[in-house]
Each structure stands twice: as C-alpha cells, then as structure tokens.
N, C-alpha and C. Protein backbone atom coordinates (compact mmCIF):
# COMPACT_ATOMS: atom_id res chain seq x y z
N UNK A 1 116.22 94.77 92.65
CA UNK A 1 115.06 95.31 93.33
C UNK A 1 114.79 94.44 94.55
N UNK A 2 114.58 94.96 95.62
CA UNK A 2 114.04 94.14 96.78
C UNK A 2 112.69 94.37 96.98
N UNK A 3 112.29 93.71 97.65
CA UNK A 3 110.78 93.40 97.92
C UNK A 3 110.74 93.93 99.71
N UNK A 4 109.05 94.39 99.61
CA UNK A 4 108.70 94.87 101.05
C UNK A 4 109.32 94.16 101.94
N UNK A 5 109.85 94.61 103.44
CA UNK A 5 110.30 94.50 104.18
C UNK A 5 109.54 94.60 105.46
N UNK A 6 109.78 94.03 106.44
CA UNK A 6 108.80 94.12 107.98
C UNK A 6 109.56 95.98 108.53
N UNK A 7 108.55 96.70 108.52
CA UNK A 7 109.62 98.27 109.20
C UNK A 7 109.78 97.81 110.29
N UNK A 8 111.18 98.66 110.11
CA UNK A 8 111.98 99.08 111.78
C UNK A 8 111.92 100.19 111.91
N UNK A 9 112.37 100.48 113.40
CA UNK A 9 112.05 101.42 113.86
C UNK A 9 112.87 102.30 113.23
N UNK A 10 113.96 102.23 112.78
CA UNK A 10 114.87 103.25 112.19
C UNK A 10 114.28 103.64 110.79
N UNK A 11 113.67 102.75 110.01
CA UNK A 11 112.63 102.85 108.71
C UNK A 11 111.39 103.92 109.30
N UNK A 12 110.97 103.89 110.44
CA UNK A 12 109.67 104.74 110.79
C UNK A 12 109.95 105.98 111.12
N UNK A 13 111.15 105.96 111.80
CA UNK A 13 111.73 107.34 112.06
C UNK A 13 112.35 108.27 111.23
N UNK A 14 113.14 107.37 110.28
CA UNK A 14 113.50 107.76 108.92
C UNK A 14 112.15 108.68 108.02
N UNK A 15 111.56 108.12 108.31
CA UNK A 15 110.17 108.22 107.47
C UNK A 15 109.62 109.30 107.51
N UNK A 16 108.99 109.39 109.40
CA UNK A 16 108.53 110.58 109.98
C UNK A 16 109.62 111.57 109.82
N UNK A 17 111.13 111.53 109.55
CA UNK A 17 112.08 112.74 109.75
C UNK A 17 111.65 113.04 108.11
N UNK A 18 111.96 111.95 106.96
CA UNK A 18 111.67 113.17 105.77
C UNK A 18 110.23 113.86 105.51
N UNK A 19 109.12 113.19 105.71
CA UNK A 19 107.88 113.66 105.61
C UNK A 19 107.60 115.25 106.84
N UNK A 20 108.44 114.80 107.74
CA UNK A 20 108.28 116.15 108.64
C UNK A 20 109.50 117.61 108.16
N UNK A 21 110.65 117.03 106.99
CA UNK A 21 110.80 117.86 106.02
C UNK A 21 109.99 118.97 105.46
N UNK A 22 109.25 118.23 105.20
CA UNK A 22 108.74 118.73 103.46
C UNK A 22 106.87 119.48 104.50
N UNK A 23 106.80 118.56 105.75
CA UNK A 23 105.66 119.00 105.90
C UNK A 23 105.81 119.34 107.98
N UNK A 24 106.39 120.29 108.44
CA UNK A 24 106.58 120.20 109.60
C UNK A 24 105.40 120.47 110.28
N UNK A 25 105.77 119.31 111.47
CA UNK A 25 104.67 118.90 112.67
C UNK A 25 103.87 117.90 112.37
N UNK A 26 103.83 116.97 111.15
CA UNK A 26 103.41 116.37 110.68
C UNK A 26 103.27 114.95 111.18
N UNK A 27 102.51 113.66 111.30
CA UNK A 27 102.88 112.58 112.47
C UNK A 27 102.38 111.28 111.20
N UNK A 28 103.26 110.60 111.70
CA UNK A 28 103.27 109.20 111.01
C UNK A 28 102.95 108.15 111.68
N UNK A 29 101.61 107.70 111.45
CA UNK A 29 101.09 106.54 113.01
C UNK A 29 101.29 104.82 111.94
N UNK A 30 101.54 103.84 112.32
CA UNK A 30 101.81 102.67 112.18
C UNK A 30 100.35 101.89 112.67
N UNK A 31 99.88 101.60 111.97
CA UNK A 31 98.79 100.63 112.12
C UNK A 31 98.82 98.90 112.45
N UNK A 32 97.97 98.46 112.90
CA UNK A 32 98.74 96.84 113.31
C UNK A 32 99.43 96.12 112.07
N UNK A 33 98.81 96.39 111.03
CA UNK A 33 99.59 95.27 109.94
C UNK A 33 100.98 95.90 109.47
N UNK A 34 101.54 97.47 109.76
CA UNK A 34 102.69 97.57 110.05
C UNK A 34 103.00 98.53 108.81
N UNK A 35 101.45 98.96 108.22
CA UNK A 35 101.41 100.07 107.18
C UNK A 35 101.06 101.55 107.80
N UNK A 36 101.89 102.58 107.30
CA UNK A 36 102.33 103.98 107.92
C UNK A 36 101.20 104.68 107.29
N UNK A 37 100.43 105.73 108.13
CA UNK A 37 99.52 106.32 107.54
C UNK A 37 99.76 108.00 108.16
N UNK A 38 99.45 109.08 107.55
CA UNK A 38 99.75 110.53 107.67
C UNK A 38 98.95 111.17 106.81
N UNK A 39 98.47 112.82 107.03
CA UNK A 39 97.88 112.91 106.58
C UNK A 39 98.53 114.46 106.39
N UNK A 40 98.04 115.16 105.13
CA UNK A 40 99.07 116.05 104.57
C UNK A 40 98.40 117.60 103.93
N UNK A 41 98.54 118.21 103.66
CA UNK A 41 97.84 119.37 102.98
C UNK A 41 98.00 119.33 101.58
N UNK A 42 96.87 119.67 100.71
CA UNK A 42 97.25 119.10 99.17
C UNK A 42 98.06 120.04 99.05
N UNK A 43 98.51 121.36 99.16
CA UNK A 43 99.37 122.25 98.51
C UNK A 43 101.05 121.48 98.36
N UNK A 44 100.85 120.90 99.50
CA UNK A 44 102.30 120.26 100.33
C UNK A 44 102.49 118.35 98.89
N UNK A 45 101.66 118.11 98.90
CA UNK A 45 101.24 116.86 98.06
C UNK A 45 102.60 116.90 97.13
N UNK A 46 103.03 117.61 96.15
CA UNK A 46 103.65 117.23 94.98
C UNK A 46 105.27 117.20 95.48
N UNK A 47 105.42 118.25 96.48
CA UNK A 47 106.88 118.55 96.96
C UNK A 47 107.16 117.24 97.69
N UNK A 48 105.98 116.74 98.83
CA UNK A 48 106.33 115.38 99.64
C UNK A 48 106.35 114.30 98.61
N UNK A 49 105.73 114.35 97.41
CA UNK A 49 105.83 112.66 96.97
C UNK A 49 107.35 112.60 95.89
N UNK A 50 107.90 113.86 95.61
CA UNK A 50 108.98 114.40 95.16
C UNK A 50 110.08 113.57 96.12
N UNK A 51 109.86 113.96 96.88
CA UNK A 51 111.16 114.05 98.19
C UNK A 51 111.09 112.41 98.30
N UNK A 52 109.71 111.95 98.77
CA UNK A 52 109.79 111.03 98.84
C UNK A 52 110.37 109.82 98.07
N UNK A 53 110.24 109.68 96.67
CA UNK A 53 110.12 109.07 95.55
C UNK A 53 111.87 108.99 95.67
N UNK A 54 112.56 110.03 95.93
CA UNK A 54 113.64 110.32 95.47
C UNK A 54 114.52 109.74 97.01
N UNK A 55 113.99 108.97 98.28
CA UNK A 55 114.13 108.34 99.14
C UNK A 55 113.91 107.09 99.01
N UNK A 56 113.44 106.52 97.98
CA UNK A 56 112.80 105.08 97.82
C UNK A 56 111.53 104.79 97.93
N UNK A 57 110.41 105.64 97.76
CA UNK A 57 108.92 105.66 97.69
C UNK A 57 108.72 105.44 96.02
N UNK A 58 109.22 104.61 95.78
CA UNK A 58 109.17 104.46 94.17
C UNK A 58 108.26 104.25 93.61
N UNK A 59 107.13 103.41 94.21
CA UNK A 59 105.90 102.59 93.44
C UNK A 59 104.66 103.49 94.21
N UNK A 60 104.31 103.56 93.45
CA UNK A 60 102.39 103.98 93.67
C UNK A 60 101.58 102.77 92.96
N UNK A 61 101.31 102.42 94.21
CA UNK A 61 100.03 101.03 93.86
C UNK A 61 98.72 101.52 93.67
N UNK A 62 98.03 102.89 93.86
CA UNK A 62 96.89 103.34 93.44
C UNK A 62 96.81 104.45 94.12
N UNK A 63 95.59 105.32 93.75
CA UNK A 63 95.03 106.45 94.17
C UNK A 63 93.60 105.95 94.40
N UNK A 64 93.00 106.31 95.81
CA UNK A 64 92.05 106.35 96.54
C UNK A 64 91.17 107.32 96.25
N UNK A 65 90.11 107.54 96.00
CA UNK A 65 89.03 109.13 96.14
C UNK A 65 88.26 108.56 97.00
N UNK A 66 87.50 108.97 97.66
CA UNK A 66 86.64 109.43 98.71
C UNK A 66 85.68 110.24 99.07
N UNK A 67 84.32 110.16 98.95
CA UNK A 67 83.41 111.39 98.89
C UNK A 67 83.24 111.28 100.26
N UNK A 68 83.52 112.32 101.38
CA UNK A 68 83.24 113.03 102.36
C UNK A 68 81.82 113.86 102.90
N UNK A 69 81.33 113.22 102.15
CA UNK A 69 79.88 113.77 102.21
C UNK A 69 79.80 115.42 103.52
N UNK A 70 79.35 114.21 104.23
CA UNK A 70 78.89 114.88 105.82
C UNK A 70 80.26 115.97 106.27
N UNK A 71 81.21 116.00 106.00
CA UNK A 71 82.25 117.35 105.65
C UNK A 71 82.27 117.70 105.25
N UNK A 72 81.86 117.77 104.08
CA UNK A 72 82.05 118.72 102.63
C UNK A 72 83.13 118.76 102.10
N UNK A 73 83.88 117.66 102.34
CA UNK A 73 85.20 117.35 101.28
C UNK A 73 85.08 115.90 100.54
N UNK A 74 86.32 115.86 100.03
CA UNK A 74 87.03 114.45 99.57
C UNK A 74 88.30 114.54 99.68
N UNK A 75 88.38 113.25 99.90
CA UNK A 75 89.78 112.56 100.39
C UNK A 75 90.54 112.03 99.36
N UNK A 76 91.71 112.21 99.19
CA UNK A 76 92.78 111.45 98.54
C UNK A 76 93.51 110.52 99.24
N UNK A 77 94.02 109.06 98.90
CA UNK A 77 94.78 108.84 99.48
C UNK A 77 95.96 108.05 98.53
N UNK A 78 96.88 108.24 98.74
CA UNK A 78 98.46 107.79 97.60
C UNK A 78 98.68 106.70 98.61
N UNK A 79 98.56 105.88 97.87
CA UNK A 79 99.48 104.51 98.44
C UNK A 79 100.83 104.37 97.77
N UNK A 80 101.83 104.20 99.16
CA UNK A 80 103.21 103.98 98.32
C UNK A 80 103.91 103.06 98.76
N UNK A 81 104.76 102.39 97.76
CA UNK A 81 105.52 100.84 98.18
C UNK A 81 107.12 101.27 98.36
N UNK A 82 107.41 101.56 99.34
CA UNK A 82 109.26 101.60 99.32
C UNK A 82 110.03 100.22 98.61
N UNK A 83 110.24 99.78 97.19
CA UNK A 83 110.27 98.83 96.71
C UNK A 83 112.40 98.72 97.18
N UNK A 84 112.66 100.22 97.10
CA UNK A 84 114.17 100.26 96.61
C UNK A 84 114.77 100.26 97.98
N UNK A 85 113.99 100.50 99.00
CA UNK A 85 114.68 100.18 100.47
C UNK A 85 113.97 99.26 101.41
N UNK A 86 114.66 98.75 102.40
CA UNK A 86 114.24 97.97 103.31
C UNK A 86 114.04 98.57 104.59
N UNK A 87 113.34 97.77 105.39
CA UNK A 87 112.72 98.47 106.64
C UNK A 87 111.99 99.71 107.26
N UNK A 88 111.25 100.25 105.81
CA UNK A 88 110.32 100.63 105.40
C UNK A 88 109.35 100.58 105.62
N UNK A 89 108.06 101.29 105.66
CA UNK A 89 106.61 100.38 105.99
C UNK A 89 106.01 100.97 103.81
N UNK A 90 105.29 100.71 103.99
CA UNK A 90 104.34 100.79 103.20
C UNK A 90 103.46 101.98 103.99
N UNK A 91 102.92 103.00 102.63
CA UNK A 91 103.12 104.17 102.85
C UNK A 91 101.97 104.87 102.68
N UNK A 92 100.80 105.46 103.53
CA UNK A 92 99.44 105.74 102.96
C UNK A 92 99.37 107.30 103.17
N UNK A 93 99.29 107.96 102.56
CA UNK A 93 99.24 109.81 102.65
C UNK A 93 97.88 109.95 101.92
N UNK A 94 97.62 110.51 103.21
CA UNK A 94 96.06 111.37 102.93
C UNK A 94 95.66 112.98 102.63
N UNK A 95 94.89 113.14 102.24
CA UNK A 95 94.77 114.80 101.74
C UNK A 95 93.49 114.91 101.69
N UNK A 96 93.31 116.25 101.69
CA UNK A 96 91.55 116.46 101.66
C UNK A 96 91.42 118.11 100.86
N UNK A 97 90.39 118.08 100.21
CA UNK A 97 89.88 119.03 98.99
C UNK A 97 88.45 119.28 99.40
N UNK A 98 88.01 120.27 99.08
CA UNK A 98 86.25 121.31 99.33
C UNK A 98 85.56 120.26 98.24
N UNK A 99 84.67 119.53 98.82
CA UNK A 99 83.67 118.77 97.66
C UNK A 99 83.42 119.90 96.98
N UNK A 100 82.86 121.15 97.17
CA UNK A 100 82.07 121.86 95.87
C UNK A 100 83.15 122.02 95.42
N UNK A 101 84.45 121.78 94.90
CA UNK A 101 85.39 122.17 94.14
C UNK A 101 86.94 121.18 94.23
N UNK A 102 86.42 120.14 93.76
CA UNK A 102 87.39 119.11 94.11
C UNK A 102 88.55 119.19 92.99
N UNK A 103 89.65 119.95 93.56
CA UNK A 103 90.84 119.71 92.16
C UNK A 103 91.67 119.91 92.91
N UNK A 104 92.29 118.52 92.93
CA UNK A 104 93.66 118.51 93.29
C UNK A 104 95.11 118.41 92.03
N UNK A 105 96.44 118.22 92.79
CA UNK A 105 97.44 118.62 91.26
C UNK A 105 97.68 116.81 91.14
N UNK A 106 97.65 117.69 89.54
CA UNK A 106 98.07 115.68 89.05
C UNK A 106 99.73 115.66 89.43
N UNK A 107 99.71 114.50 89.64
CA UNK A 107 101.05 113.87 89.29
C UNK A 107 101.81 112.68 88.42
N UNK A 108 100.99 113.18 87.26
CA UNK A 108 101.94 112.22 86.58
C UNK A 108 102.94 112.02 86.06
N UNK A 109 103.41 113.55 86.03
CA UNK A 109 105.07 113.80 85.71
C UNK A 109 106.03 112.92 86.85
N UNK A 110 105.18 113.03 88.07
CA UNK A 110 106.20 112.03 88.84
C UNK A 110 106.22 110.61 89.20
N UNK A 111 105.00 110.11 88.43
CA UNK A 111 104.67 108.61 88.70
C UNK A 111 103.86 108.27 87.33
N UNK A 112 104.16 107.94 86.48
CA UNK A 112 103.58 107.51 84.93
C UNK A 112 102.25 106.58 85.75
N UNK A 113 101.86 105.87 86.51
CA UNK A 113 100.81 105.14 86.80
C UNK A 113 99.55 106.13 86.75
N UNK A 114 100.03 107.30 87.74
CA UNK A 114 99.12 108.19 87.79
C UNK A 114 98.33 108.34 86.91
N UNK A 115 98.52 108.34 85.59
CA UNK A 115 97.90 108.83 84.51
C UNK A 115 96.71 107.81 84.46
N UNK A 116 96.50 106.30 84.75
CA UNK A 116 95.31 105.70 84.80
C UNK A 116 94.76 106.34 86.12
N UNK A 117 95.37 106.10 87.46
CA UNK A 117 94.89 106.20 88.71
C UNK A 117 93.88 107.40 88.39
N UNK A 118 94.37 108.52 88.54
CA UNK A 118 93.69 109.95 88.57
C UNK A 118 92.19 109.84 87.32
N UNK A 119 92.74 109.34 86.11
CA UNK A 119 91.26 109.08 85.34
C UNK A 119 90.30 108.27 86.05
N UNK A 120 90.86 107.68 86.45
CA UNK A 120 89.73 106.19 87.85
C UNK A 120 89.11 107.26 88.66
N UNK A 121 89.87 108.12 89.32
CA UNK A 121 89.23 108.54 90.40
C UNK A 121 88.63 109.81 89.93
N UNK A 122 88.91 110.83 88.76
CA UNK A 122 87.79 111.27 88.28
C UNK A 122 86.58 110.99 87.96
N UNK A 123 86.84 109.82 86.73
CA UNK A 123 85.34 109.17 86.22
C UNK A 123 84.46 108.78 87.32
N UNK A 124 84.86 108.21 88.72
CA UNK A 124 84.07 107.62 89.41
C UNK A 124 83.67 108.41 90.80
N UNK A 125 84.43 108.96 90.98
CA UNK A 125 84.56 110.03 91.97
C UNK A 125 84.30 111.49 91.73
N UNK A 126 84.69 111.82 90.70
CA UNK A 126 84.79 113.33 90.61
C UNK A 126 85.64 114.27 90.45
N UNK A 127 86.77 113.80 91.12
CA UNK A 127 88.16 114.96 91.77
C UNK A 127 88.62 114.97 90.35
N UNK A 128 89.11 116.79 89.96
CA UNK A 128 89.65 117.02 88.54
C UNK A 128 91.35 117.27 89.28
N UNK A 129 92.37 116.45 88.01
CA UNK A 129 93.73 116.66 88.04
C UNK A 129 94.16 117.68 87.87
N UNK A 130 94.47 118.83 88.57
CA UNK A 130 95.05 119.97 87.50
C UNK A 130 96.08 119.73 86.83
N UNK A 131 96.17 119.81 85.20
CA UNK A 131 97.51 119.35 85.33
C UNK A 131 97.47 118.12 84.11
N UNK A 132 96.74 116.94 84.48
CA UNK A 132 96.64 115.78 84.30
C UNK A 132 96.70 116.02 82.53
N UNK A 133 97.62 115.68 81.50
CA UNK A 133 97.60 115.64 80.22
C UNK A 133 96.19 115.20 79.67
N UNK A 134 95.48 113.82 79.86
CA UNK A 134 94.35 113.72 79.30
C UNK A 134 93.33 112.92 79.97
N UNK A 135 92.62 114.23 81.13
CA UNK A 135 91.72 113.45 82.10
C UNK A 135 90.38 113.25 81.12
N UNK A 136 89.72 112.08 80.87
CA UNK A 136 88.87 111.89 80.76
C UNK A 136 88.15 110.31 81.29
N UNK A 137 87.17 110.34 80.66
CA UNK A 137 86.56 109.42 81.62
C UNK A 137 87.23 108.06 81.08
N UNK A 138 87.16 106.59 82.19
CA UNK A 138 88.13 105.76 81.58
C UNK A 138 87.65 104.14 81.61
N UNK A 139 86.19 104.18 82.71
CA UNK A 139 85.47 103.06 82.17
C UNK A 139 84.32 103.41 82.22
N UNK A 140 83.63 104.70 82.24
CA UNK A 140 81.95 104.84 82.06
C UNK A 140 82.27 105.42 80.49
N UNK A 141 80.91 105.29 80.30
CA UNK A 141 80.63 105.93 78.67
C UNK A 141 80.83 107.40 78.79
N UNK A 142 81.92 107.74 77.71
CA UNK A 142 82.23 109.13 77.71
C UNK A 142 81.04 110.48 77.21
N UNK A 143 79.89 109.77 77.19
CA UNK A 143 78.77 110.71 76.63
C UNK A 143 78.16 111.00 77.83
N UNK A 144 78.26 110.61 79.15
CA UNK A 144 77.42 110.78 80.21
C UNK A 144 77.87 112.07 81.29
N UNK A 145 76.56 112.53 81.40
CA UNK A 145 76.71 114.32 81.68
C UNK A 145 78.17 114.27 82.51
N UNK A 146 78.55 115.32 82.41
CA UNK A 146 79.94 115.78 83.08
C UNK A 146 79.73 115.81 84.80
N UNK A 147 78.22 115.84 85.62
CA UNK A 147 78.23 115.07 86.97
C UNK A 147 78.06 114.09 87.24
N UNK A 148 78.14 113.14 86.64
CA UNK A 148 77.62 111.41 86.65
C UNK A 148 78.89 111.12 87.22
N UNK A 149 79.11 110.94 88.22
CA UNK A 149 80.07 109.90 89.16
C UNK A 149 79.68 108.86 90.33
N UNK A 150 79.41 108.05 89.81
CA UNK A 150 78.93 107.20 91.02
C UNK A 150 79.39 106.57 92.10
N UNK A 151 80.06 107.24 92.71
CA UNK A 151 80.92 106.91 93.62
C UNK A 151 80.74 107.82 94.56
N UNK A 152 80.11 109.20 94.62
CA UNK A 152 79.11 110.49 95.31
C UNK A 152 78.75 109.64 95.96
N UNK A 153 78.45 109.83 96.90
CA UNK A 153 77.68 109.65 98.14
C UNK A 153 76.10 109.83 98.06
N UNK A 154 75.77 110.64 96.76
CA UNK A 154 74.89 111.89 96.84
C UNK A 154 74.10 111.37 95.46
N UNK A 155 74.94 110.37 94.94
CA UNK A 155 74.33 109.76 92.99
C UNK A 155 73.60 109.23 93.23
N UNK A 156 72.21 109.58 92.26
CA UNK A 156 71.54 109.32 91.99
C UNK A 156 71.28 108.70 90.82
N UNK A 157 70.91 107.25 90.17
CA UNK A 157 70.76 107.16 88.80
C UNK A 157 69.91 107.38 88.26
N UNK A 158 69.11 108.06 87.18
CA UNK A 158 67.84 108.80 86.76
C UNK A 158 67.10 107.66 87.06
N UNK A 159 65.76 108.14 87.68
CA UNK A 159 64.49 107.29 87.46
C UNK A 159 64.60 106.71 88.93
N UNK A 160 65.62 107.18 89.86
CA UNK A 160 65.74 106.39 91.17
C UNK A 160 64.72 107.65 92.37
C-alpha cells in the first residue's frame, strides 16, 4: 500500500478525465493544500464512486452532511483517499438533496465504512440512506422523536 502523494498534473487530469466519464462537463478545481474538490448530481453519486474506487479511490475517510438552510437543501460530501495510486490528490465530491426530503442512495455495498458514516449523518443531520441495511440512530438516544437532529440549522431543543 502506498501512502498519499503530492498530485501531479497528470494525477489531476487523470482525475478530471474519469469523473468527466461518468459525469460529463463536470470540473475538478484543486484547492491550495492540493485537495480536489467537484461537485456532482446525486443520481450520478453511486456510478462515479464505482468507477472511481475501481481507479484507486479506495478509502472513504468520512461522509459530510450539511444543512443548507437558506437553499432548501443539504449537502453531501464523500471524502476520498487514492491510497492505491500516486500523484493523486485527495478527493472531495459534493452533492446536494431538497431539505424537505433529504434521501440520498447508501453506499455501503461499495465502501463497508459507509455503514457507520451514513448512521452519523442521519442521527445528526437528517439525510435518510436509501438502501442503507440498518439506518438507525448511532450516538443520540434511540427513543428521541424521529425529527430530533441537531445539526438542522433550524433545532430547536424543547424549552429553548
């Protein structure tokens, strides 16, 4: 196994050519510390982290949620570590879902981590896995009403 690598330019271009695969017209911007960020359509989500994974996007270091308040969405974001290739960046794909109806598709058939990540970002966030074998809540008390996420923008804790 090798460890992260500083990207080259042939790693960025590489990058932007498979992601503009799976998702055409799509743009891959490099941020100063030299981590790749893009942003994607959830429908498109399971086919790109597919493709990807199967390029050397092997590791998912977490899943992001995001309440979007003032849009009326939430945000996903997949962080991914190219562990199995070099000159690579480190890998941030963003997505966005209708707050009144936040369900995006699980993936844990393609990344076993998922299966904590996605319970994290339900219990605290909201967003339901479709999909997800057994979303439930994973550090609040499982008796607390089915909108209690405090991570809303919008939560309130009784008595506030």
């Amino acid at each position: 196994m090798s460890y992260v690598t500083e990207p080259t330019k042939e790693g960025i271009d590489n990058l932007q050519k498979w992601i503009g695969e799976i998702v055409p017209g799509s743009k891959v911007d490099v941020d100063k510390h030299g981590v790749a960020w893009t942003t994607i359509p959830i429908d498109k989500l399971r086919d790109l982290l597919k493709h990807l994974k199967e390029k050397g996007y092997s590791h998912l270091t977490t899943i992001t949620g995001t309440d979007l308040i003032d849009e009326g969405k939430m945000e996903l974001i997949y962080h991914l570590i190219p562990y199995e290739i070099t000159g690579y960046p480190i890998l941030c794909l963003k997505s966005t879902i209708p707050r009144d109806n936040p369900v995006a598709p699980s993936i844990v058939d393609l990344f076993d981590i998922a299966l904590i990540y996605e319970r994290e970002v339900y219990d605290l966030v909201g967003i339901k896995f479709e999909g997800h074998p057994n979303l439930d809540r994973i550090f609040l008390r499982k008796d607390l009403p089915e909108d209690y996420h405090p991570l809303r923008k919008d939560f309130k804790e009784e008595g506030e």
